[in-house]
Protein backbone atom coordinates (compact mmCIF):
# COMPACT_ATOMS: atom_id res chain seq x y z
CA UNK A 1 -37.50 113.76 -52.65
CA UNK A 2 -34.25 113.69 -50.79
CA UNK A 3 -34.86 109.65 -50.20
CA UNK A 4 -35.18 108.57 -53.87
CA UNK A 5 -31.46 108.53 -54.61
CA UNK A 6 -31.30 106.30 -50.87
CA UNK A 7 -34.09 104.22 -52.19
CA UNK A 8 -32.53 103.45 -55.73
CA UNK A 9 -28.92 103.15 -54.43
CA UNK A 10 -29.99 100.69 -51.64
CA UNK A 11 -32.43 98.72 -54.26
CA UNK A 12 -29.08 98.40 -56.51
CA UNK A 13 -27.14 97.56 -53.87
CA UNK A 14 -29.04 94.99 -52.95
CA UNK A 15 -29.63 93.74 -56.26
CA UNK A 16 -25.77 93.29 -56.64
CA UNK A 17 -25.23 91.61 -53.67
CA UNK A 18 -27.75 88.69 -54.29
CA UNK A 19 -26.90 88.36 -58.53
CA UNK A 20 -23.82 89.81 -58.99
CA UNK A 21 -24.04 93.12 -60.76
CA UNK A 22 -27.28 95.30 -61.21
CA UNK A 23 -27.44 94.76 -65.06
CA UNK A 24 -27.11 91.05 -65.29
CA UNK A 25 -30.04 90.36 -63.33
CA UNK A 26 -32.55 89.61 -66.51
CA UNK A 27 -30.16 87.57 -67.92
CA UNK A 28 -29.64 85.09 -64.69
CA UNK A 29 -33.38 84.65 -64.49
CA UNK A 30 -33.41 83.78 -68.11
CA UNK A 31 -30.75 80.45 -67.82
CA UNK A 32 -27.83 82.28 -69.90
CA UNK A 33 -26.33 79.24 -69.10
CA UNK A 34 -28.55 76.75 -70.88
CA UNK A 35 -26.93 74.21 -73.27
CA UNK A 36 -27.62 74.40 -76.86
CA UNK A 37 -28.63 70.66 -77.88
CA UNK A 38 -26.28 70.64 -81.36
CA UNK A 39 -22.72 71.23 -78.33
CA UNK A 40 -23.71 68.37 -76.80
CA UNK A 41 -21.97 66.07 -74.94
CA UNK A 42 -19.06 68.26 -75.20
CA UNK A 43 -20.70 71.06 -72.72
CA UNK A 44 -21.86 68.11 -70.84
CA UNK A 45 -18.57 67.31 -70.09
CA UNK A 46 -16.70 70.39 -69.90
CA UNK A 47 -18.96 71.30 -66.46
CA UNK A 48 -18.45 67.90 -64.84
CA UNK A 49 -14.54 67.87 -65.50
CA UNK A 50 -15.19 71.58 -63.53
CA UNK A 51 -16.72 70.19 -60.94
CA UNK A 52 -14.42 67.05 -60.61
CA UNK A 53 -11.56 70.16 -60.19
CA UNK A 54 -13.25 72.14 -57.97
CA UNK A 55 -13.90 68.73 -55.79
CA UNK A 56 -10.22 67.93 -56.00
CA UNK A 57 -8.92 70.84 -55.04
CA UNK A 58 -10.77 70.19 -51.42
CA UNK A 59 -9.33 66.96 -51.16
CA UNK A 60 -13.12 65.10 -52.13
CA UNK A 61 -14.28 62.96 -54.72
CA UNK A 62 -16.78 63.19 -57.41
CA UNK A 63 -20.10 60.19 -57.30
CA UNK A 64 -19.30 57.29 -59.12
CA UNK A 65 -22.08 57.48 -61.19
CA UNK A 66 -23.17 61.15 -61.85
CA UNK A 67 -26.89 61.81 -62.54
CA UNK A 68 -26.92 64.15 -65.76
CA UNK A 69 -30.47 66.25 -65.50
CA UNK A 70 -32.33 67.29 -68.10
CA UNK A 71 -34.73 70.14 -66.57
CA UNK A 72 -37.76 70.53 -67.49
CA UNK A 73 -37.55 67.23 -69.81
CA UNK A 74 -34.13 68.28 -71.38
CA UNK A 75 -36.60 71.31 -73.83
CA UNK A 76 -35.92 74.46 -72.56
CA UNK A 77 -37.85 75.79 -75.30
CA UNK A 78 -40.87 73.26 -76.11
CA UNK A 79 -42.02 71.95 -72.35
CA UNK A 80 -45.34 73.04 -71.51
CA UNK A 81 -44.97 75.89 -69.15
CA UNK A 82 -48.87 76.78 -69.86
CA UNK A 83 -51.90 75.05 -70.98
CA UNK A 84 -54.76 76.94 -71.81
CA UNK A 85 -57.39 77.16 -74.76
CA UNK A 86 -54.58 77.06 -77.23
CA UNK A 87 -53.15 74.08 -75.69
CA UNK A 88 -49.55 73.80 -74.67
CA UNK A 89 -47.45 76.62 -74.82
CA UNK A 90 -43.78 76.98 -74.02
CA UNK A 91 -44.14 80.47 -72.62
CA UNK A 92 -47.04 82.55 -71.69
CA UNK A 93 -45.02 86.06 -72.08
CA UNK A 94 -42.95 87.55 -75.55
CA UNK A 95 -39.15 85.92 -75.87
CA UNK A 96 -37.55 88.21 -78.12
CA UNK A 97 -40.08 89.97 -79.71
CA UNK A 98 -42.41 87.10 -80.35
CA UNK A 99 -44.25 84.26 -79.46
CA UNK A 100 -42.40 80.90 -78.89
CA UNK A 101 -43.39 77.75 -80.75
CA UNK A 102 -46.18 75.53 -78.80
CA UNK A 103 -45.48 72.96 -76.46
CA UNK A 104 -44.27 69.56 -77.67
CA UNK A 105 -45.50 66.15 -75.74
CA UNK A 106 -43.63 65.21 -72.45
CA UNK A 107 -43.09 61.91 -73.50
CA UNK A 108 -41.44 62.95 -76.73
CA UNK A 109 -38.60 65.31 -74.78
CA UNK A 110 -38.31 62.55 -72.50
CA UNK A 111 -37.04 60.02 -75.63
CA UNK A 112 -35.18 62.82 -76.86
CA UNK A 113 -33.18 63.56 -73.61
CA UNK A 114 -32.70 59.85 -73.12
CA UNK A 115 -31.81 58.60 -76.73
CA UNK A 116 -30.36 62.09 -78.40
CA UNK A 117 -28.66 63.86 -75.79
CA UNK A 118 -27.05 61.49 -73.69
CA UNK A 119 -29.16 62.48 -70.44
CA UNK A 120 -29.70 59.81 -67.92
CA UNK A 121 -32.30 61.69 -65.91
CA UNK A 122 -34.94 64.49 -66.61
CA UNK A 123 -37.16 66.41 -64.46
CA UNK A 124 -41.07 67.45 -65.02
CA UNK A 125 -43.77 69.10 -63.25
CA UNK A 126 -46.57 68.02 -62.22
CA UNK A 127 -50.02 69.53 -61.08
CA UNK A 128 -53.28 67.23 -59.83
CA UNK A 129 -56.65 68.48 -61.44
CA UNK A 130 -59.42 68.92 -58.87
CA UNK A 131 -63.13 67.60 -58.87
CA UNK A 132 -66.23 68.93 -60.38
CA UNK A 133 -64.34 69.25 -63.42
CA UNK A 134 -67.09 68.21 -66.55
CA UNK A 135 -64.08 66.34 -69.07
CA UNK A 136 -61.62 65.91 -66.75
CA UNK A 137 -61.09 63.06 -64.03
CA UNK A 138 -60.72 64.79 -60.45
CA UNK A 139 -56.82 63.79 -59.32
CA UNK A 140 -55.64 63.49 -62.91
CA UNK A 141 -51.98 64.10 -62.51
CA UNK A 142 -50.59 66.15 -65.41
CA UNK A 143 -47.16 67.64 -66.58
CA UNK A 144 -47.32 71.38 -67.25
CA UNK A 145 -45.19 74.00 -64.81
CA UNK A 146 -47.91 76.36 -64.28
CA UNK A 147 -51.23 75.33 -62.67
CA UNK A 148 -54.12 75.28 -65.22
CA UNK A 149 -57.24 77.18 -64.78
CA UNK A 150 -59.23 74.33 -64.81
CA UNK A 151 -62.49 75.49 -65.85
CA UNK A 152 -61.13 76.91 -68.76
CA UNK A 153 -58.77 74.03 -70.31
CA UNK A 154 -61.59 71.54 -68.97
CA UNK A 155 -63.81 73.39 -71.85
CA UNK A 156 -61.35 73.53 -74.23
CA UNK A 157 -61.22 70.36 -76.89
CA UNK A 158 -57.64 71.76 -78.17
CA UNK A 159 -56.28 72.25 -73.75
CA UNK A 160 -58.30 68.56 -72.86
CA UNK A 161 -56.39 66.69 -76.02
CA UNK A 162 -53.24 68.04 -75.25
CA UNK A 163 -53.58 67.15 -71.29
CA UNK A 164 -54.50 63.92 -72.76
CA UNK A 165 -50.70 63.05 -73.86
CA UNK A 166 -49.17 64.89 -71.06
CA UNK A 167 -50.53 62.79 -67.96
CA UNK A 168 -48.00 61.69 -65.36
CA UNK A 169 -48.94 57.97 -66.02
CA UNK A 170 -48.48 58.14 -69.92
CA UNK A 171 -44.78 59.68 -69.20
CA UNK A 172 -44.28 57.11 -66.87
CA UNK A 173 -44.84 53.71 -68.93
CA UNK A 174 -42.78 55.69 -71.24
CA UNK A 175 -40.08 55.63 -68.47
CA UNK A 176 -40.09 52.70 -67.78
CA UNK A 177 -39.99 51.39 -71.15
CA UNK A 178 -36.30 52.80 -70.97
CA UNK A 179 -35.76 51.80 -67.95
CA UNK A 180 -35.78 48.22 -69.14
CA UNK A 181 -32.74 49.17 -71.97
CA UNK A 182 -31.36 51.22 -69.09
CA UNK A 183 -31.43 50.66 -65.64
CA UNK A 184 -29.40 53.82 -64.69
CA UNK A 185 -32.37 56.10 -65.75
CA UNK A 186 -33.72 58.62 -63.00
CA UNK A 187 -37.00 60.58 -63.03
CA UNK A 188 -37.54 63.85 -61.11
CA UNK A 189 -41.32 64.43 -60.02
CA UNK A 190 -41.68 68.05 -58.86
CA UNK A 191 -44.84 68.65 -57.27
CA UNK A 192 -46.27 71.89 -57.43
CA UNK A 193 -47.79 73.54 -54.44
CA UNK A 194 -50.75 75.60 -54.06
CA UNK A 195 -50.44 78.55 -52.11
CA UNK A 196 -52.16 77.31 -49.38
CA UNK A 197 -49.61 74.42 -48.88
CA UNK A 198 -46.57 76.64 -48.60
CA UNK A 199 -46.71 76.88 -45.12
CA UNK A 200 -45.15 73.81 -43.16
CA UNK A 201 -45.22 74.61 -39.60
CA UNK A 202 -48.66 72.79 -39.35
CA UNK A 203 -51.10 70.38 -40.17
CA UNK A 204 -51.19 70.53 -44.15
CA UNK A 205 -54.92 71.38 -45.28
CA UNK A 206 -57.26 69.25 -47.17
CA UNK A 207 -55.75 70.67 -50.69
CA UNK A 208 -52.18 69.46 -49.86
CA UNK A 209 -53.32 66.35 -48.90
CA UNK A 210 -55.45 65.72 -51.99
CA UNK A 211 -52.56 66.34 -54.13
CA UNK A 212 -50.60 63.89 -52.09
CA UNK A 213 -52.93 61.32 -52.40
CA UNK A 214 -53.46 61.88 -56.33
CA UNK A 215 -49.31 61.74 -56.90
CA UNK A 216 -49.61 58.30 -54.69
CA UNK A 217 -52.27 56.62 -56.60
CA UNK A 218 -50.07 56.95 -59.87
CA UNK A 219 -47.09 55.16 -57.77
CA UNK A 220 -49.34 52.61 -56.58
CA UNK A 221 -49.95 51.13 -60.42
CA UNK A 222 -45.85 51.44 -61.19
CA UNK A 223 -43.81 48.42 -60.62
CA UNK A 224 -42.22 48.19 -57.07
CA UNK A 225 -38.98 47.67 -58.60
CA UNK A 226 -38.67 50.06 -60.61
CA UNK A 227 -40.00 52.70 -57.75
CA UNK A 228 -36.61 53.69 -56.47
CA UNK A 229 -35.90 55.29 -60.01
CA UNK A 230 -38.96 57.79 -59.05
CA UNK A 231 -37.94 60.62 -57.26
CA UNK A 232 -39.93 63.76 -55.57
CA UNK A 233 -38.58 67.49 -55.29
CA UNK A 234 -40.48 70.89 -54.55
CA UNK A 235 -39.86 74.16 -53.25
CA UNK A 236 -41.96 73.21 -50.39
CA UNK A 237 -41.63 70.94 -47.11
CA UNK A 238 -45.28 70.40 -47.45
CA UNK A 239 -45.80 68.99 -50.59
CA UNK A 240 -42.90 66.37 -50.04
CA UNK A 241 -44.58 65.54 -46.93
CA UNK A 242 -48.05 65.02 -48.01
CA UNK A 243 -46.52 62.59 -50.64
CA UNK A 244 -44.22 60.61 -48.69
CA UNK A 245 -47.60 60.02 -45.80
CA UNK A 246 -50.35 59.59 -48.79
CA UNK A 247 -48.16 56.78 -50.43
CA UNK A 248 -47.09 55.26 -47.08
CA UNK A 249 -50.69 55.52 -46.13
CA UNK A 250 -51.56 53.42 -48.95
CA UNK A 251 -49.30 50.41 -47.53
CA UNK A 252 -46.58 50.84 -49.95
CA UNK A 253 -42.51 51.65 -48.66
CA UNK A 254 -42.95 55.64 -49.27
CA UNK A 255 -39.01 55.39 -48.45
CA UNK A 256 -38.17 53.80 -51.67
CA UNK A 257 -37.98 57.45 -53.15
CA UNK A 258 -35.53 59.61 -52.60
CA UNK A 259 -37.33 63.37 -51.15
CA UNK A 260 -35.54 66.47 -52.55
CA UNK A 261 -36.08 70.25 -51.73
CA UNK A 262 -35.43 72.31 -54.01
CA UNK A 263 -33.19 75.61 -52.16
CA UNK A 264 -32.91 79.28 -52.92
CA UNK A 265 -30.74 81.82 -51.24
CA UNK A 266 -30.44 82.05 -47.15
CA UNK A 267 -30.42 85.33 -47.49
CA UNK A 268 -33.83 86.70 -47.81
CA UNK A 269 -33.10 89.96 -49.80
CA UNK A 270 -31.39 87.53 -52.67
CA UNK A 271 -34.25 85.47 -52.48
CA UNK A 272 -36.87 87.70 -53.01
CA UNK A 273 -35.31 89.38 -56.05
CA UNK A 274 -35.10 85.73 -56.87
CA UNK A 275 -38.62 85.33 -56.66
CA UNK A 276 -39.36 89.03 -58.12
CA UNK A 277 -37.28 88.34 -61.76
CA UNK A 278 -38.13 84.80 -62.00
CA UNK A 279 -41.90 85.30 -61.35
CA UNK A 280 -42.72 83.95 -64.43
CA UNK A 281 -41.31 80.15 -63.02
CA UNK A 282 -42.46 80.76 -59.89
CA UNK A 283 -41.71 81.76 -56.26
CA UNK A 284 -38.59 81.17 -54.77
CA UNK A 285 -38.69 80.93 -51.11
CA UNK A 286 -35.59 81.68 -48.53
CA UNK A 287 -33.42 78.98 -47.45
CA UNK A 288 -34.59 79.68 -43.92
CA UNK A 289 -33.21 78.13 -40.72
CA UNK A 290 -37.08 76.39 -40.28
CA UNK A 291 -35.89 74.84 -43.51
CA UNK A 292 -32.84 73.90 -42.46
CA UNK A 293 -34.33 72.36 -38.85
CA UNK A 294 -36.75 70.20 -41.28
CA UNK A 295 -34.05 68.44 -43.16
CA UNK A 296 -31.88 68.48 -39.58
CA UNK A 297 -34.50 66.08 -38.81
CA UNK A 298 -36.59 64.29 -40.86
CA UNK A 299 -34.75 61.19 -41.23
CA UNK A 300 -36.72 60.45 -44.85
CA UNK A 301 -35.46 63.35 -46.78
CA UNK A 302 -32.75 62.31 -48.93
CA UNK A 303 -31.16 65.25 -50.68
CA UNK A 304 -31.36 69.29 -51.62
CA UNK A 305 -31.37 70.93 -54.83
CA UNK A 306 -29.69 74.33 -55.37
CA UNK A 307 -28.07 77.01 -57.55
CA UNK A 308 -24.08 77.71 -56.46
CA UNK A 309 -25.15 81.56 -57.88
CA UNK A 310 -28.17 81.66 -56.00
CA UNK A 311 -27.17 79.78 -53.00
CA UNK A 312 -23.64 80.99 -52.17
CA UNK A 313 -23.42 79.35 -48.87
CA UNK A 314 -25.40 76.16 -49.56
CA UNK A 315 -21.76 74.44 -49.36
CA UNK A 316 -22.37 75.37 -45.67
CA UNK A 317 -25.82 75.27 -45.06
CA UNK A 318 -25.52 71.53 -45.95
CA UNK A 319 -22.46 70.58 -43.80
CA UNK A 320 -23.98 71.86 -40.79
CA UNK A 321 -27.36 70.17 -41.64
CA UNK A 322 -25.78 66.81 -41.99
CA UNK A 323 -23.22 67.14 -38.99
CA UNK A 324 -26.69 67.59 -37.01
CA UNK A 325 -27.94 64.27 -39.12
CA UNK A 326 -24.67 62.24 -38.19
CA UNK A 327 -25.23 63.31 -34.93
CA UNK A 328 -28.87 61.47 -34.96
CA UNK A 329 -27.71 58.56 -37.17
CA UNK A 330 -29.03 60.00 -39.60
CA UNK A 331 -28.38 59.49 -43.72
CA UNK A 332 -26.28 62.35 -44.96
CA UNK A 333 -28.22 64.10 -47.54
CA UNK A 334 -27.13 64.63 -51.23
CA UNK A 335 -26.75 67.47 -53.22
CA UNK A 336 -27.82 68.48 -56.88
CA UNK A 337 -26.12 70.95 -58.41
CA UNK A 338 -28.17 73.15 -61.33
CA UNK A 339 -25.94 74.65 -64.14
CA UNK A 340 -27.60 77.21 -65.57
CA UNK A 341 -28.73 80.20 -63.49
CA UNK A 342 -25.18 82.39 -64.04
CA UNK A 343 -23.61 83.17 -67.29
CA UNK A 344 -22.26 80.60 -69.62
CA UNK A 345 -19.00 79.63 -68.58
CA UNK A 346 -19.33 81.12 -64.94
CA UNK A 347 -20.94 77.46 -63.53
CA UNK A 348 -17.13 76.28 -61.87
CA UNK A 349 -16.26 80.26 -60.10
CA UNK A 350 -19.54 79.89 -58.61
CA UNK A 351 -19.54 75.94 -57.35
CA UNK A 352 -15.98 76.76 -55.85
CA UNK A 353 -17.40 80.00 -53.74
CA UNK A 354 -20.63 77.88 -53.02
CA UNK A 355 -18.63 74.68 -51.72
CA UNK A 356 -15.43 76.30 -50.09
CA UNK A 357 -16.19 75.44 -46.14
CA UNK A 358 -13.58 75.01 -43.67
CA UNK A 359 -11.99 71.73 -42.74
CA UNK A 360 -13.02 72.00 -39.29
CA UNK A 361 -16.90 71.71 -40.28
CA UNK A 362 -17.07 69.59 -42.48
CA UNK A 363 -19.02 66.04 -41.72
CA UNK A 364 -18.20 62.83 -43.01
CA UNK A 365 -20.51 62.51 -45.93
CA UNK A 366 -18.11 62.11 -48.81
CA UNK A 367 -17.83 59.00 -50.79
CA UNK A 368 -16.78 56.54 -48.73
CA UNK A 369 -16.92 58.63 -45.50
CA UNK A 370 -14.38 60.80 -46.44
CA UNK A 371 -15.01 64.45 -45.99
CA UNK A 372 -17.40 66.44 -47.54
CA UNK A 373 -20.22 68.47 -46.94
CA UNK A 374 -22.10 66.38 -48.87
CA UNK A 375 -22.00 64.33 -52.35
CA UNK A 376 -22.96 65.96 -54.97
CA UNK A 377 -24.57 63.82 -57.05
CA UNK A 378 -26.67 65.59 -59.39
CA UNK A 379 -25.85 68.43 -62.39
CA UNK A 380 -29.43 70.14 -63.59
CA UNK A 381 -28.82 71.50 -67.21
CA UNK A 382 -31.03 73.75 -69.35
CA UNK A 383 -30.91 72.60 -73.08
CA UNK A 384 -32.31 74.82 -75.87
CA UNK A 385 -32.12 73.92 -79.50
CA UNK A 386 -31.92 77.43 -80.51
């Protein structure tokens, strides 16, 4: 009985040390920082005039062009986190006592993001449907964050016609479409990984590869100059891999695309309660130095994603991976910077602790070669409408 009280007071200390204070942690996992859609641009540019001060204060520049993200298509609320019998749903779990509203079409947040809110990127996942499905073709790429049960939304009318309008293809003529008003437009492909393909110390299995080969076909019918707009991110080494070989493997220039991991913490107890409140998005996995060797060298990965709350030493962890690239000849990688993981208002505290690294170690991988640890190019923003 005596070790309870250790237990508990060890469990909250470590919950403090990786979020901040034991009774914010719901919150963080909840973006309390997300956007409400009738503030924009305003909020928009309130947190890039924060980061433009934190740069200046270390003697760097902000990108000339700044990519503005929408996550999850720029809908917080209405992207299609499940689809099921029902259809698309925003949430499988009860927001504030109820249900929320069902999942809109991709390609509709995508306009909206575009042409109401100012965004000149958005991000979407994506998950590859299998064969010896009855209704649905095997490696039909679709947009929904959680993986499907197959069986059941392949015998579901309702789950088949919604799938219909959320394919990656359909989003991407849409895409392109404003890509031909606007050439500035990015696209964010995050490919979801099985948990057999987490692991990337070895050959990747069949599954992985499949998946790879499925995202590559879709590239293979887009225009090859509009490819470079079309960028890949995951969680997982593997499942940038697979894609980068499947669509080289299909004689196309797989380097056209930029490759971006997605980060959590380094350290391993803030990454798994990372991973423990934010179950219902996913796992999170460490920031690991096998990570960090990966992006050291593979010369075809072009950037990271990260949280500044999450990842308080990623300001770090990126200098020393691209002083190790520089050292190769190696491209420096980019950063992207999301907005929305600490409380509103909190976003420039936490990008100053996350990017304060001494002089001393910092490559040359500012604009211009000046230095930096990296450029951040990228701000990820949550936008609700409620």
């Amino acid at each position: 009985m005596k070790r309870i009280p250790f237990i508990f007071t060890t469990a909250c200390a470590l919950l403090t040390s990786a979020c901040g204070s034991a009774t914010s942690i719901l919150p963080v996992f909840e973006s309390p920082g997300r956007l409400h859609s009738a503030e924009l641009p305003d909020t928009l540019t309130r947190s890039e005039k924060e980061m433009n001060e934190v740069l200046a204060a270390v003697g760097q520049k902000p990108a000339p062009t700044l990519l503005r993200v929408g996550h999850v298509l720029g809908a917080y609320r209405e992207y299609a986190m499940v689809v099921d019998e029902t259809g698309g749903r925003s949430h499988e779990r009860m927001v504030d006592g109820r249900r929320w509203t069902r999942a809109d079409h991709a390609v509709r947040l995508m306009k909206r993001s575009f042409h109401g809110y100012g965004l000149n990127s958005v991000e979407l996942d994506v998950h590859v449907a299998p064969s010896g499905l009855t209704n649905i073709k095997p490696d039909e790429v679709v947009v929904v964050h959680n993986q499907p049960v197959w069986k059941t939304v392949d015998a579901s009318p309702v789950a088949r016609a919604f799938l219909s309008h959320n394919t990656l293809r359909s989003v991407l003529d849409a895409f392109l479409e404003t890509r031909r008003s606007n050439a500035e437009v990015k696209l964010y492909i995050e490919v979801k990984a099985p948990k057999e393909c987490e692991a990337f110390d070895k050959e990747p299995p069949a599954e992985c590869r499949r998946i790879g080969t499925g995202v590559a076909k879709v590239m293979r019918t887009t225009p090859e100059d509009s490819r470079a707009s079309l960028a890949f991110i995951s969680f997982w080494p593997q499942m940038l891999r697979v894609v980068h070989d499947a669509i080289d493997a299909q004689g196309s220039n797989a380097d056209v695309h930029d490759y971006v991991l997605i980060v959590g913490p380094s350290d391993p107890a803030a990454a798994f309660l990372v991973s423990l409140f934010g179950a219902s998005k996913g796992k999170v996995p460490p920031f690991d130095d096998a990570k960090k060797k990966w992006l050291e060298t593979t010369a075809w990965m072009d950037g990271v994603w990260a949280s500044p709350r999450a990842s308080k030493s990623v300001g770090s962890d990126v200098a020393k991976i691209n002083r190790a690239r520089q050292r190769t000849g190696t491209t420096c990688l980019r950063v992207g910077m999301s907005t929305y993981q600490g409380s509103a208002g909190s976003f420039e505290s936490h990008l100053r602790r996350a990017w304060n690294v001494p002089e001393n170690e910092l490559p040359t991988c500012g604009i211009g070669g000046t230095k930096a640890p990296a450029v951040i190019e990228s701000l990820i923003y949550d936008i609700d409408t409620k």
